[in-house]
N, C-alpha and C. Protein backbone atom coordinates (compact mmCIF):
# COMPACT_ATOMS: atom_id res chain seq x y z
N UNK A 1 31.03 0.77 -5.03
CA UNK A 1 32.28 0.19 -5.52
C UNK A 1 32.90 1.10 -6.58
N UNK A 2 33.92 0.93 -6.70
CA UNK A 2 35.06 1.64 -7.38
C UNK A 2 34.52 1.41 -9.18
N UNK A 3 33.68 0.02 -9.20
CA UNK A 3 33.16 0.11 -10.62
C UNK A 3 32.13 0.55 -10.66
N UNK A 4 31.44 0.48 -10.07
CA UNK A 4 29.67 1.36 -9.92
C UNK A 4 30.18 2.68 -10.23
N UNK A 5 31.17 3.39 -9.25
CA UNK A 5 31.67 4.86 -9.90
C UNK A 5 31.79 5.15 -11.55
N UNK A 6 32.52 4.12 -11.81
CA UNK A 6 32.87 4.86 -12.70
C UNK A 6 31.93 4.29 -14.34
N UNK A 7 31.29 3.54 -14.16
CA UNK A 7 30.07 3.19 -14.97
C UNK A 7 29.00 4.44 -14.58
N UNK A 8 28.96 5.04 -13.88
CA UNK A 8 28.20 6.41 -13.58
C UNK A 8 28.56 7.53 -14.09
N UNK A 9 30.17 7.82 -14.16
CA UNK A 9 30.85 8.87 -15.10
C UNK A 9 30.72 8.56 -15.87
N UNK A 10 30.91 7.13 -16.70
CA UNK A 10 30.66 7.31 -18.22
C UNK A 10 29.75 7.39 -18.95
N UNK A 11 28.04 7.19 -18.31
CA UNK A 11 27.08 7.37 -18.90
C UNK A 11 27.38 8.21 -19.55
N UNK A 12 26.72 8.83 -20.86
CA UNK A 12 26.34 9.66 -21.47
C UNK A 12 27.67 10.24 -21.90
N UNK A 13 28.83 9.40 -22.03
CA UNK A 13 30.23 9.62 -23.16
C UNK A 13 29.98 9.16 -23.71
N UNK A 14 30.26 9.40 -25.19
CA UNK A 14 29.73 9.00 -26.51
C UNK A 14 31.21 8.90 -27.33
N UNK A 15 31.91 9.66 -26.39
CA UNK A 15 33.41 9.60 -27.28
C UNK A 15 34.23 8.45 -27.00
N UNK A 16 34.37 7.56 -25.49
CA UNK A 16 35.32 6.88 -25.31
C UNK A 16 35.46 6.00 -26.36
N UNK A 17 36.76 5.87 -26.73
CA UNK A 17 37.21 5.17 -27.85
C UNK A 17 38.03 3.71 -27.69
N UNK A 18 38.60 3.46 -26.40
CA UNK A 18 39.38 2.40 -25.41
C UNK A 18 38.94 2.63 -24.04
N UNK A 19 38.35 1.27 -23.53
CA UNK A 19 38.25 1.14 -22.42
C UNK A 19 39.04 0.34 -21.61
N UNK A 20 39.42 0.21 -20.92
CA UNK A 20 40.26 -0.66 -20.37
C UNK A 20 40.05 -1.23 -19.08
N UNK A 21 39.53 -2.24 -18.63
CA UNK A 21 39.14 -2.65 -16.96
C UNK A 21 39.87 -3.89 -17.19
N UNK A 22 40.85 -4.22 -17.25
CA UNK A 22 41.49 -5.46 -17.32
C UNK A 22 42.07 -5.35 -15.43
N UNK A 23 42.31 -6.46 -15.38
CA UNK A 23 42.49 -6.61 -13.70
C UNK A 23 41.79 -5.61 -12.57
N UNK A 24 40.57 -5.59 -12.97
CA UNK A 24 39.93 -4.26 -11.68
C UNK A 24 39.19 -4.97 -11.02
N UNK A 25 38.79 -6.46 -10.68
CA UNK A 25 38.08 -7.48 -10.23
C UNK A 25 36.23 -7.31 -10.38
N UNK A 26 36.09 -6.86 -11.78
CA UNK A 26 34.75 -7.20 -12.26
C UNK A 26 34.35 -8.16 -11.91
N UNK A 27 33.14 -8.11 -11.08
CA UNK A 27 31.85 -8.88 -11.00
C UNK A 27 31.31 -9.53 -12.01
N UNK A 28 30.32 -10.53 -12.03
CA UNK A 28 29.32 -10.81 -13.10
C UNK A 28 28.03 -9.43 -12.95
N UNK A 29 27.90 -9.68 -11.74
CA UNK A 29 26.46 -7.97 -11.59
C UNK A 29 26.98 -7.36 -12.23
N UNK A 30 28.25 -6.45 -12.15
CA UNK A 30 28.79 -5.13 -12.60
C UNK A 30 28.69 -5.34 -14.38
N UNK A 31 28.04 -6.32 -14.68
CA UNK A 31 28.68 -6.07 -16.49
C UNK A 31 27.19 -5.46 -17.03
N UNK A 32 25.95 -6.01 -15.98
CA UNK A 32 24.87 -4.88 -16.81
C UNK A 32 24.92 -3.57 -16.59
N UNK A 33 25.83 -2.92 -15.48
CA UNK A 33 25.89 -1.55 -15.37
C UNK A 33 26.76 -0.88 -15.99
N UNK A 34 27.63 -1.66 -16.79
CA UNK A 34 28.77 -1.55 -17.57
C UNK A 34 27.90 -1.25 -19.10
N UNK A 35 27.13 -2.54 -19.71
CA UNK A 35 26.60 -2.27 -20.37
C UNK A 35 25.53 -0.88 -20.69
N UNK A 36 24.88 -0.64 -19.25
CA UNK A 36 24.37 0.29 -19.39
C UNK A 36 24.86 2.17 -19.79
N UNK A 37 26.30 1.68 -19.09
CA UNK A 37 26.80 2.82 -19.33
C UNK A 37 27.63 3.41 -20.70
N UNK A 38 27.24 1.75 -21.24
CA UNK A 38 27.70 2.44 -22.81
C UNK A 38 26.35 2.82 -23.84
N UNK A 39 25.32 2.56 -23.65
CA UNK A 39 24.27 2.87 -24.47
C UNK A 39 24.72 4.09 -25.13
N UNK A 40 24.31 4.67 -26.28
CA UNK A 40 24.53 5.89 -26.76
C UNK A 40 26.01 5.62 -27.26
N UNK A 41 26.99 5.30 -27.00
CA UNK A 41 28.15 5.39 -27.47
C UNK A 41 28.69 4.39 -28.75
N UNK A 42 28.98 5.28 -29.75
CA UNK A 42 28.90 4.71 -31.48
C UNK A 42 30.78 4.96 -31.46
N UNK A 43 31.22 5.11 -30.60
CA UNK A 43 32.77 5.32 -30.68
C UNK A 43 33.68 4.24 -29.91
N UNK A 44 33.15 3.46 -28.92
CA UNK A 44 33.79 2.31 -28.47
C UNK A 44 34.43 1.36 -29.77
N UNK A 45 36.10 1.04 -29.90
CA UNK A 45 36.76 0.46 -30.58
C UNK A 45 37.19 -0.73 -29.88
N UNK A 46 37.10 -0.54 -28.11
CA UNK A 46 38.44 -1.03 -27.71
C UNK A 46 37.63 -1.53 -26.47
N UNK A 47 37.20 -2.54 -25.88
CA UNK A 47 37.12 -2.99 -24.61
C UNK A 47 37.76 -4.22 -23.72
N UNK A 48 38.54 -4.00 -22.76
CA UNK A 48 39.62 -4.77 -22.59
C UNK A 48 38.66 -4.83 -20.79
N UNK A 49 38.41 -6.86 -20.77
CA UNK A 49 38.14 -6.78 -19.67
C UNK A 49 38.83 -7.86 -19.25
N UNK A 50 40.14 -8.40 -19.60
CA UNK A 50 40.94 -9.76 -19.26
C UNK A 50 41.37 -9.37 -17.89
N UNK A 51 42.24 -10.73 -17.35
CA UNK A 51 42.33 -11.03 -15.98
C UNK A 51 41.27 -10.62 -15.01
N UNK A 52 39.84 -10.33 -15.08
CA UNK A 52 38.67 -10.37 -14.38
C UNK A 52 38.36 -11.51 -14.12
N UNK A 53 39.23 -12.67 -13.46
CA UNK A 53 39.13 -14.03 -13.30
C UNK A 53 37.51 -14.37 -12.63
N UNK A 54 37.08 -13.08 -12.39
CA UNK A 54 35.87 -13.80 -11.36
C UNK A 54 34.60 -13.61 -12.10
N UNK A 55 35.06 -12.78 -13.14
CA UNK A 55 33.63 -12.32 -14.73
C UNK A 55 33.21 -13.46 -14.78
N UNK A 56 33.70 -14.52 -15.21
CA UNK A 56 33.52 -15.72 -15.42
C UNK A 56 32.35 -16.45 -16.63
N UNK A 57 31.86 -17.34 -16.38
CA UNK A 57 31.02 -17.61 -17.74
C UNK A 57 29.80 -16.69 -17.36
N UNK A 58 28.92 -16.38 -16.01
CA UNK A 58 27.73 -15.54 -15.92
C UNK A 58 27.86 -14.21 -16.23
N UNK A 59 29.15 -13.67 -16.31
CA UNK A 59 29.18 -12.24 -16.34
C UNK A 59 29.12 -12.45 -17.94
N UNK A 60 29.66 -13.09 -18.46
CA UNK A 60 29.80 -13.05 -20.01
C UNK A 60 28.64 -13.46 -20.87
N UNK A 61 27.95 -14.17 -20.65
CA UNK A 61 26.53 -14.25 -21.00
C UNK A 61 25.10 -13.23 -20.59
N UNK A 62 25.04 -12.56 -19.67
CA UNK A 62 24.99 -11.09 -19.77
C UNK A 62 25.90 -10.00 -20.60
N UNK A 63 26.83 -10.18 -20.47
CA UNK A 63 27.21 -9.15 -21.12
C UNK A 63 27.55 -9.24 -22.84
N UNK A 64 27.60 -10.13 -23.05
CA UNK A 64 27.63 -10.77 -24.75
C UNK A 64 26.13 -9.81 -25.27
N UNK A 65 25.43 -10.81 -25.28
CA UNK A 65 23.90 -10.18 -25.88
C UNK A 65 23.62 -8.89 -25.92
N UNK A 66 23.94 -7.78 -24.95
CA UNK A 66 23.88 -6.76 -24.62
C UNK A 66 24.91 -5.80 -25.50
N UNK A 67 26.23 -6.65 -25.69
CA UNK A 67 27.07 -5.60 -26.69
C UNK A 67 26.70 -5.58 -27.76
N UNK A 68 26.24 -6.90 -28.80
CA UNK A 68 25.53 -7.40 -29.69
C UNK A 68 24.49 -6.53 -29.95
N UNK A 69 23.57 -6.07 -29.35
CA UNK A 69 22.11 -5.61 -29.60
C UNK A 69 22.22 -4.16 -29.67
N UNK A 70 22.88 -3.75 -28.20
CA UNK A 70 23.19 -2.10 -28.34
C UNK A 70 23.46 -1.64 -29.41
N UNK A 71 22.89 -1.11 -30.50
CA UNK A 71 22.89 -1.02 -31.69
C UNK A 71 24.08 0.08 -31.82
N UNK A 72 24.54 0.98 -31.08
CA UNK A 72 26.06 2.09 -31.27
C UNK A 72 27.12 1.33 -30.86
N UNK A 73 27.11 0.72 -30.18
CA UNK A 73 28.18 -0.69 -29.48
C UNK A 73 28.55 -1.12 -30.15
N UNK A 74 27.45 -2.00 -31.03
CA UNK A 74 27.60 -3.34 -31.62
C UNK A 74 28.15 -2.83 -33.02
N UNK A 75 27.93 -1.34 -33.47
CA UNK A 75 28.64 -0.31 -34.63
C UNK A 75 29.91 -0.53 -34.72
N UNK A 76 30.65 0.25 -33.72
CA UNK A 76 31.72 0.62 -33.45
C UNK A 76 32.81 -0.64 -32.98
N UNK A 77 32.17 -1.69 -31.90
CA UNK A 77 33.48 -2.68 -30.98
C UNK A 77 33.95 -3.07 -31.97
N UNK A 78 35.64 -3.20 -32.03
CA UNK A 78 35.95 -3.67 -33.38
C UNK A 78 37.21 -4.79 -31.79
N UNK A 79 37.14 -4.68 -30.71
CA UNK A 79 38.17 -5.51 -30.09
C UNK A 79 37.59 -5.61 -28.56
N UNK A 80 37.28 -6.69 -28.68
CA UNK A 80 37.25 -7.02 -27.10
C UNK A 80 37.99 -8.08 -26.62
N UNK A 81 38.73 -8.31 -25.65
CA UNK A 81 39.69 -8.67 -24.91
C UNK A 81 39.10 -9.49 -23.84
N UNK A 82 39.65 -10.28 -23.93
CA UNK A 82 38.72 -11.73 -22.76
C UNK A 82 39.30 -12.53 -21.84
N UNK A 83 40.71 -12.20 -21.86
CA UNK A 83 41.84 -13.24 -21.60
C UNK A 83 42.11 -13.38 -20.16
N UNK A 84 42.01 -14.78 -19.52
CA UNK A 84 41.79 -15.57 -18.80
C UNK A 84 40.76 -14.73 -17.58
N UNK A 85 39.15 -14.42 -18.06
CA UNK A 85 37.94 -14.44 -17.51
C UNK A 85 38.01 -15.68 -16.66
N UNK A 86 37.71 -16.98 -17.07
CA UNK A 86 37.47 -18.12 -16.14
C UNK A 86 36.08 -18.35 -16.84
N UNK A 87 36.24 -18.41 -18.29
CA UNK A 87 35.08 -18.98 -19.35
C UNK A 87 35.05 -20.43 -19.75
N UNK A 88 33.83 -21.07 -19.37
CA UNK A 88 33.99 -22.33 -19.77
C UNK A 88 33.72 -22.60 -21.31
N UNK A 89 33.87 -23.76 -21.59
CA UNK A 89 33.81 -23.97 -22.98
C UNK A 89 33.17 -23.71 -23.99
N UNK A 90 31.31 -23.91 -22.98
CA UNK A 90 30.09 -23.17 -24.25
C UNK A 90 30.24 -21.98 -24.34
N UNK A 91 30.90 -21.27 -23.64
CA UNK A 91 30.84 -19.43 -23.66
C UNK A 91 32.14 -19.16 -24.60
N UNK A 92 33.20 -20.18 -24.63
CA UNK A 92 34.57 -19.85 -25.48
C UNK A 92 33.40 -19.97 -27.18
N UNK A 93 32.47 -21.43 -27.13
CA UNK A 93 32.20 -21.30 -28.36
C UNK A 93 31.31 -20.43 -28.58
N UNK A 94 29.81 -19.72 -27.58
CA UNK A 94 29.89 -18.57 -28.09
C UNK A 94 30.38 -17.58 -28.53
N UNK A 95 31.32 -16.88 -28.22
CA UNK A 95 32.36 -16.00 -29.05
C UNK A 95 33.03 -16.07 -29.95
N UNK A 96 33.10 -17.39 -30.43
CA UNK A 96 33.35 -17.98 -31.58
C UNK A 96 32.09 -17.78 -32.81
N UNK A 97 30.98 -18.59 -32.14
CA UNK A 97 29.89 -17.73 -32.96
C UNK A 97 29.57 -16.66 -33.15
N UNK A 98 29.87 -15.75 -32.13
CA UNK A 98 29.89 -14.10 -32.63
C UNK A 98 30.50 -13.55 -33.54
N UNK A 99 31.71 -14.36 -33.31
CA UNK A 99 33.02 -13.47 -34.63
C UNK A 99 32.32 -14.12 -35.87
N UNK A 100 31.86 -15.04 -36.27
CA UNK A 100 31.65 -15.73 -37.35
C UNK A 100 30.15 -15.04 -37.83
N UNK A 101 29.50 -14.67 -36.84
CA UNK A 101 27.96 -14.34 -37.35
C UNK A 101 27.91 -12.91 -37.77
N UNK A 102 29.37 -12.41 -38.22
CA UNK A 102 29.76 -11.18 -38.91
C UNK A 102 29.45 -9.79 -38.33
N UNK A 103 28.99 -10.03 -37.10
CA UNK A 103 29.21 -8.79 -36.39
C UNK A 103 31.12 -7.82 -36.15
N UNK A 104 30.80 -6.43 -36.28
CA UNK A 104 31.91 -5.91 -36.70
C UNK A 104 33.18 -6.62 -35.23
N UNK A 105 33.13 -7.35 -34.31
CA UNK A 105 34.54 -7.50 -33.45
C UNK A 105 35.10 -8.31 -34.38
N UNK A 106 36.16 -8.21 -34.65
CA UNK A 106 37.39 -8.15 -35.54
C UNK A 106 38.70 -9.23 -34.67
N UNK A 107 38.86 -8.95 -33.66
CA UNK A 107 39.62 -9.71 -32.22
C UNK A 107 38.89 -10.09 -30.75
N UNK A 108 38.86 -10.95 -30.64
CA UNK A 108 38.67 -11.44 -29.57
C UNK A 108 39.66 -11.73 -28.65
């Protein structure tokens, strides 16, 4: 798939600074290979994965914990972008607890 590609090019960029996959029809699978492909990277500011209507609450509960922990990720994300995933309510209030439990995302 067209996202498997390009989670394969970005391994091992350390510079991307904005990402942008908003409307590219992300999977819930595709967000651990997503995650994976940011390991190492202390420069992510910007990840925009809205209108991925089909991410939904499973893709986001994988992929939450994982930005969180990645310790260069969880440095740098100062904006991630969520808008209309197809998140139900406990996952809206997780991200609510994220912003509050003072990790650096700044916007949701």
């Amino acid at each position: 798939s067209h996202i498997s590609s390009f989670c394969d090019a970005l391994k091992g960029n350390t510079r991307a600074k904005t990402i942008d996959l908003s409307q590219c029809g992300l999977k819930p699978f595709a967000t651990l290979s997503l995650v994976r492909s940011l390991e190492g990277n202390s420069s992510l500011e910007r990840l925009d994965l809205s209108h991925n209507q089909d991410l939904c609450t499973p893709g986001l509960k994988s992929l939450l914990p994982s930005l969180c922990l990645e310790p260069n990720v969880a440095s740098s994300l100062r904006t991630l972008l969520l808008n209309n995933i197809g998140i139900d309510d406990t996952s809206a209030n997780d991200l609510v607890l994220l912003a509050e439990r003072g990790h650096n995302i700044k916007t949701l």
